[in-house]
Protein backbone atom coordinates (compact mmCIF):
# COMPACT_ATOMS: atom_id res chain seq x y z
CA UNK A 1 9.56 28.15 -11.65
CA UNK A 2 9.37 24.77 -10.09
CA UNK A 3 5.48 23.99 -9.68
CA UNK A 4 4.65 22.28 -6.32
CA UNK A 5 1.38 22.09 -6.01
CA UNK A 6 -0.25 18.58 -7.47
CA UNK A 7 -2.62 19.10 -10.95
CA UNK A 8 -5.97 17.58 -9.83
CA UNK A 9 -7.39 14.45 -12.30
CA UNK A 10 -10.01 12.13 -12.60
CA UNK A 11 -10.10 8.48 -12.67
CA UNK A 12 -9.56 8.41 -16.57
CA UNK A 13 -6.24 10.26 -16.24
CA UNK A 14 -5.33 8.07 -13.53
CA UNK A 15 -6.40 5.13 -15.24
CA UNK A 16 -4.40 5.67 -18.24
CA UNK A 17 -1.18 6.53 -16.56
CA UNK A 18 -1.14 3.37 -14.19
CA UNK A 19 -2.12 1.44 -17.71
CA UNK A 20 1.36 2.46 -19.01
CA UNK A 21 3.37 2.18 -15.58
CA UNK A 22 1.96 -1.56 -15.82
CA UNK A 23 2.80 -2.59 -19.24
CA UNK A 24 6.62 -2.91 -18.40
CA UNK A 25 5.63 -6.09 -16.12
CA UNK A 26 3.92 -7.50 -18.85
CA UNK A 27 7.39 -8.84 -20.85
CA UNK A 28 8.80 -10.13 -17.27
CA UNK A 29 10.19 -13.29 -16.93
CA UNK A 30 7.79 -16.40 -15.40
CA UNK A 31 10.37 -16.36 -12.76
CA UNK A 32 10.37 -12.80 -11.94
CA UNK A 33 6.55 -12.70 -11.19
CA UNK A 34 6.14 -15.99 -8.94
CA UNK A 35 4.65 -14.97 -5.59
CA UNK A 36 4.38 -16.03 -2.49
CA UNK A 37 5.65 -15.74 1.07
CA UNK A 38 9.01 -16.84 0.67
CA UNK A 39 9.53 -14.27 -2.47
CA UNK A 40 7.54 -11.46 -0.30
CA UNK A 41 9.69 -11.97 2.55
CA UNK A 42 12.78 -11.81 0.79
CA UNK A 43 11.74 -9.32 -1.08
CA UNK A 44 11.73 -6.83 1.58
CA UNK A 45 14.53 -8.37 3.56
CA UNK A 46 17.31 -7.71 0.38
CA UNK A 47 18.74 -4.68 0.35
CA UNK A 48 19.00 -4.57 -3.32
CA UNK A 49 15.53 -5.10 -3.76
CA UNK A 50 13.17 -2.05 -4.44
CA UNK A 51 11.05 -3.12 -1.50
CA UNK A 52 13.38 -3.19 0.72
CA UNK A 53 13.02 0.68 1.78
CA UNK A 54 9.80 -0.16 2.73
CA UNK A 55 10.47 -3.10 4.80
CA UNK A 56 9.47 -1.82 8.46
CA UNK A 57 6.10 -0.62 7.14
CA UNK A 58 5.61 -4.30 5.24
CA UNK A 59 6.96 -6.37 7.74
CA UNK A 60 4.58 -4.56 10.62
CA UNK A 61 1.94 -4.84 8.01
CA UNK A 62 2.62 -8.30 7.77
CA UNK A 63 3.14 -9.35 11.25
CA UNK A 64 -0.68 -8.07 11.47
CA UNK A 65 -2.29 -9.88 8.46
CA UNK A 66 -0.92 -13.22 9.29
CA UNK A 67 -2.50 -12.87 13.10
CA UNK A 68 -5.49 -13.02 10.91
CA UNK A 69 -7.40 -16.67 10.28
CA UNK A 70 -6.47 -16.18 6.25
CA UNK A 71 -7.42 -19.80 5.47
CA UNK A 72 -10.28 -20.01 3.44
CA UNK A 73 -11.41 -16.49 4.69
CA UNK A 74 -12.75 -13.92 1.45
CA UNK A 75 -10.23 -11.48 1.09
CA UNK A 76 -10.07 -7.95 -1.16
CA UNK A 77 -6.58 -6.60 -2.05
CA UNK A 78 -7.59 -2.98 -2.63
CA UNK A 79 -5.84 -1.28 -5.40
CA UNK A 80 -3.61 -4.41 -6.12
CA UNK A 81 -0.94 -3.29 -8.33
CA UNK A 82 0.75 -6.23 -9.86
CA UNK A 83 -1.09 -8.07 -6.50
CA UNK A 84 2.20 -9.00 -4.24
CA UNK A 85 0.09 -9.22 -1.31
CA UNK A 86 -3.55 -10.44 -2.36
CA UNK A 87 -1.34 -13.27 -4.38
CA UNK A 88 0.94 -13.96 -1.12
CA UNK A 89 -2.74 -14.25 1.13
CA UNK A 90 -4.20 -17.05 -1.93
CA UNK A 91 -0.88 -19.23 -1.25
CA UNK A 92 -1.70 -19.76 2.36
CA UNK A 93 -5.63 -20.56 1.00
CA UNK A 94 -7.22 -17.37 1.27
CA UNK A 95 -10.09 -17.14 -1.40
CA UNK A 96 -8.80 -13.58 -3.18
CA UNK A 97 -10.30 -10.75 -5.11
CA UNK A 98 -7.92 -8.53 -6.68
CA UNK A 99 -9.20 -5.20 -6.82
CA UNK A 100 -7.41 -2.24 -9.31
CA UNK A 101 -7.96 0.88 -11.27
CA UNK A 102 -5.99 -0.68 -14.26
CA UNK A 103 -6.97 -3.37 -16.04
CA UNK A 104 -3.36 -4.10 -17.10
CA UNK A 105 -2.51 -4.30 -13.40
CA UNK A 106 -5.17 -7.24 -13.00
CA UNK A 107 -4.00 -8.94 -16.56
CA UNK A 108 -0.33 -8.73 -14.63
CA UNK A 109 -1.74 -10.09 -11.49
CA UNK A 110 -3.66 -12.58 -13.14
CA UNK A 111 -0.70 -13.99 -14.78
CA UNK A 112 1.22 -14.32 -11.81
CA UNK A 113 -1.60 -16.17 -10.34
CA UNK A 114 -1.36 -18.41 -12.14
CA UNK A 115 2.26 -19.35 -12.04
CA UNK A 116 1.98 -18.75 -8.52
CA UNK A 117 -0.31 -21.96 -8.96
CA UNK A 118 -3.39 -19.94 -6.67
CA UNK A 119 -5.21 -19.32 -10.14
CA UNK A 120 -8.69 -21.73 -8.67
CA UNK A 121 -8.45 -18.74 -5.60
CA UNK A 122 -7.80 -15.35 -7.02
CA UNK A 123 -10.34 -13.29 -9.31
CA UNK A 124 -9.40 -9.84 -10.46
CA UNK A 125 -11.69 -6.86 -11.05
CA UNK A 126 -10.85 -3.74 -12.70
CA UNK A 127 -13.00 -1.08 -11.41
CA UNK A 128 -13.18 2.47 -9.80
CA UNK A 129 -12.79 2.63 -6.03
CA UNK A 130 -15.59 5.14 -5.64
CA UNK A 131 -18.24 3.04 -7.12
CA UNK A 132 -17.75 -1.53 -6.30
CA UNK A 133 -21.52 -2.48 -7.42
CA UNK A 134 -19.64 -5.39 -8.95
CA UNK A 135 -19.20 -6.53 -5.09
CA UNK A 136 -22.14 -7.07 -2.41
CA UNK A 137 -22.68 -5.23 0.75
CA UNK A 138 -20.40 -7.12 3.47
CA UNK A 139 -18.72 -9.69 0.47
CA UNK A 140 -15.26 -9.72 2.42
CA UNK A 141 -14.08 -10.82 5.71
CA UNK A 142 -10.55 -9.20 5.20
CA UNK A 143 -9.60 -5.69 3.39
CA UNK A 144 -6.02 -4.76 2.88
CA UNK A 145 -3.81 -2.16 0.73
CA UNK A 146 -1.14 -1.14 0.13
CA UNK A 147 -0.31 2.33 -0.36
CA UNK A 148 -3.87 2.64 -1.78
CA UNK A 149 -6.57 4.60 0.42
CA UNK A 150 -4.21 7.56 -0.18
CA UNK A 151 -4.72 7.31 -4.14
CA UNK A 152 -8.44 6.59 -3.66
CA UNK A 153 -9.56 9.20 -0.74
CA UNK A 154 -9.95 11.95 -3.26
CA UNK A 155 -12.72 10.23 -4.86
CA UNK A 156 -16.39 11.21 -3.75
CA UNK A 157 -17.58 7.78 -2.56
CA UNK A 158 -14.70 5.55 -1.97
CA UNK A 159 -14.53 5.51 1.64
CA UNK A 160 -18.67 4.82 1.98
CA UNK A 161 -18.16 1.72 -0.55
CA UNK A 162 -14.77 0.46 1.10
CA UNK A 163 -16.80 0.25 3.95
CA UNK A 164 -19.62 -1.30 2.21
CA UNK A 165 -17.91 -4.26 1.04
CA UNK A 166 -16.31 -4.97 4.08
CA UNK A 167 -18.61 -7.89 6.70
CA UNK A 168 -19.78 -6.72 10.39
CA UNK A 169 -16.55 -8.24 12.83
CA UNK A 170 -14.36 -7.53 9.46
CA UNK A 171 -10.66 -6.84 9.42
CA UNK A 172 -9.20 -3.55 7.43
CA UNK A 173 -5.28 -3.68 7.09
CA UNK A 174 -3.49 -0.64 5.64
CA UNK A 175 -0.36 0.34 4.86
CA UNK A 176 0.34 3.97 4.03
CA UNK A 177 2.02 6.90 3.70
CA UNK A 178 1.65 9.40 6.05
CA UNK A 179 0.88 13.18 5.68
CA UNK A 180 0.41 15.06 8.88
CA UNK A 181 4.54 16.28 8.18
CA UNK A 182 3.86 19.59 6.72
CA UNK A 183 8.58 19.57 5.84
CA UNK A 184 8.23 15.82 5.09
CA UNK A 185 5.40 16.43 2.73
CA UNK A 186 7.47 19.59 0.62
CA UNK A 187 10.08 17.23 -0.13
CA UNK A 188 8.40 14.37 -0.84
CA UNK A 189 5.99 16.83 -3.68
CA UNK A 190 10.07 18.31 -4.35
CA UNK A 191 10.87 15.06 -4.93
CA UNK A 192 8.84 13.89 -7.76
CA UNK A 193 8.94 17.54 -9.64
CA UNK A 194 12.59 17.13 -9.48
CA UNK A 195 11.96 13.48 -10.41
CA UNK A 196 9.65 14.58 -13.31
CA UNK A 197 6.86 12.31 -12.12
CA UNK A 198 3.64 13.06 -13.90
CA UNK A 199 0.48 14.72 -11.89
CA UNK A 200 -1.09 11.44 -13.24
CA UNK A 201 0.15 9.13 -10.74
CA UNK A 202 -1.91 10.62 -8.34
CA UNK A 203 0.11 11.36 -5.66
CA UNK A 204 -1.76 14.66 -5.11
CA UNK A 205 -3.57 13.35 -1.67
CA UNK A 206 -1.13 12.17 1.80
CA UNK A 207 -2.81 10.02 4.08
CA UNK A 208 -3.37 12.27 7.17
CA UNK A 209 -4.85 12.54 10.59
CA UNK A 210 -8.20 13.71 8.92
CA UNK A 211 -8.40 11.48 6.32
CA UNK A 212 -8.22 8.65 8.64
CA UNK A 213 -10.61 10.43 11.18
CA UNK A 214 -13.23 10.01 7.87
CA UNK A 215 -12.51 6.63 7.36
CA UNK A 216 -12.22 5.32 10.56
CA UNK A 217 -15.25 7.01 12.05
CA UNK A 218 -16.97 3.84 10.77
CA UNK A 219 -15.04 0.84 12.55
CA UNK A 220 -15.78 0.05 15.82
CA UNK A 221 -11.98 -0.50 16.84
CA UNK A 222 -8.66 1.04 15.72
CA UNK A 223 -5.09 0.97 15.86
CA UNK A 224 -3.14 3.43 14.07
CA UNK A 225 0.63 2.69 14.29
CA UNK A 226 2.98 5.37 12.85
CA UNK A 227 6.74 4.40 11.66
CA UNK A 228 9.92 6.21 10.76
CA UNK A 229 10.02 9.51 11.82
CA UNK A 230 13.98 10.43 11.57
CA UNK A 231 14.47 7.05 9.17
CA UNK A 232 11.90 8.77 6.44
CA UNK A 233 15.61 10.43 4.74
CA UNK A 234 15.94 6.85 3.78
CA UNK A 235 14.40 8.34 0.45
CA UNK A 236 17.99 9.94 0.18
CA UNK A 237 19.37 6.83 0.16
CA UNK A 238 17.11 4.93 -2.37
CA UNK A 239 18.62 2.37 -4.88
CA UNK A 240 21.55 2.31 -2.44
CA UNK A 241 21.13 0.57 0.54
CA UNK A 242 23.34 -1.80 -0.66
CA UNK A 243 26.16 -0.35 0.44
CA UNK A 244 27.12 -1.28 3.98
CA UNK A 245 27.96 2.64 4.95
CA UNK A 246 24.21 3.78 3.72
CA UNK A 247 22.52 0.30 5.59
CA UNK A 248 24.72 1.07 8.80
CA UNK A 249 23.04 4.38 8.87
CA UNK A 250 19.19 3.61 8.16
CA UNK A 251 19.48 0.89 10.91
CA UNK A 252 21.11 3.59 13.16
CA UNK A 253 18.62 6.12 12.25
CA UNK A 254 15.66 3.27 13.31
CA UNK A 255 17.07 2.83 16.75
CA UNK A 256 16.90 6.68 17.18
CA UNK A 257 13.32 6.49 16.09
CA UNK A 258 12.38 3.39 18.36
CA UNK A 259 14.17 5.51 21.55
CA UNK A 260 12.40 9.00 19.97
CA UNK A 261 9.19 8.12 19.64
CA UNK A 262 9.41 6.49 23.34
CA UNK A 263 10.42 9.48 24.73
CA UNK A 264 8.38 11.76 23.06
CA UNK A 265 4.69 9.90 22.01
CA UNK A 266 3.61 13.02 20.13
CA UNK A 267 6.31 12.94 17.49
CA UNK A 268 4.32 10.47 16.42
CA UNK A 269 2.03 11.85 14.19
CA UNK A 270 4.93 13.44 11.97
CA UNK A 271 6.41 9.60 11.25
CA UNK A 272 6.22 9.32 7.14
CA UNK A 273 4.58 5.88 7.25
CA UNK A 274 1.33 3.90 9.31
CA UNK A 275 -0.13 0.60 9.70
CA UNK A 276 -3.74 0.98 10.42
CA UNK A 277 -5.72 -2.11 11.49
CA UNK A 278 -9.72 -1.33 12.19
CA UNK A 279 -12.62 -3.52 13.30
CA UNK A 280 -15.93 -3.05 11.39
């Protein structure tokens, strides 16, 4: 019987399996991990590229963070990854920390830092989300992730220290999945048994309405800005987009959402993806 229903696992678990998802960067070419905003933005504009199936959620993302003063403001990518977007934010002279579960993540990141030539301007911490002693109450002007709060919401603690870290009159910039699609949400979990994608990835928590209610009960202002409803079976067409038939129909499927979601504000909430940008 196909198994659904996610394995729960602690931060050691979680720790160890983003460890070995990391190590493959580690033998990449110098050229391969140079960031900055010309790579990031044509990263998600090529349709060969793995982020381009995210590109709507980035580039909305994006649009946001850059409407922020980023020069010389202290800024915390939260769960980094290889650090795409805390290393794009130290090229236009933000001073970054990059903050991730996995210390190989931050030995990657740290790499690319440097051959990014932003090495003076990022740190990297490898830590557990649900306990940041290592930073000071109100250390950082600017919070963003990535695909992150949904990975770290589980833990007891995490939301109280996000908050924490983050100054009075600070900026938080997420974006995340969204899980308020009880069909959406099947498939997706289908998905990655299908897939065989270990319970250690921690993909057992989607970013919903109640989540965010916890988290945002503690900013004074904030916008939460759903995307793709109907465009979310782009996940049918990853690794393919491409091909001009299977591009034609994701654009197609995002003017039906822009007109849909018009029409019919409530749909909304179902969309598979959200930018959230909060005032502290």
């Amino acid at each position: 019987m196909l198994r659904l229903s996610p394995v729960p696992i602690d931060v050691g678990q979680e720790r160890q399996f983003y460890d070995g998802w990391y190590a493959q960067f580690q033998t990449a070419s110098d050229d391969a991990l140079l960031c900055n905003l010309e790579t990031f933005r044509r990263d998600i504009s090529d349709p060969r590229s793995p982020g381009f199936e995210r590109r709507l959620l980035h580039q909305t993302a994006l649009e946001h963070l850059l409407a922020f003063p980023i020069s010389g403001c202290n800024v915390l990518d939260y769960c980094c990854g290889t650090g795409d977007w805390g290393l794009m934010l130290g090229c236009l002279g933000a001073n970054v920390t990059l903050l991730d579960l996995s210390p190989v993540a931050i030995q990657v990141a740290l790499r690319r830092a440097k051959l990014s030539g932003v090495e003076g301007r990022v740190r990297g911490v490898a830590a557990d989300a649900s306990n940041l002693a290592c930073f000071r109450d109100s250390e950082f002007d600017l919070i963003f992730g990535s695909a992150a709060v949904h990975h770290t919401v589980k833990y007891p603690g995490a939301v109280e220290e996000l908050v924490r870290v983050l100054r009075p009159g600070g900026r938080l910039i997420l974006a995340e999945t969204y899980g308020n699609n009880r069909l959406l949400n099947f498939v997706r979990r289908l998905r990655w048994r299908i897939s065989g994608l270990a319970d250690d990835a921690g993909e057992d928590v989607l970013l919903s309405d109640s989540d965010l209610a916890r988290l945002l009960q503690h900013f004074r202002t904030s916008r939460v800005m759903p995307l793709n409803f109907l465009a979310m079976t782009k996940r049918l067409f990853r690794g393919r987009f491409a091909n001009p038939v299977v591009l034609q129909t994701l654009r197609s499927l995002e003017a039906a959402d822009r007109t849909l979601l018009r029409i019919c504000p409530p749909l909304r909430r179902y969309c598979g993806e959200v930018v959230v940008v909060a005032e502290k």
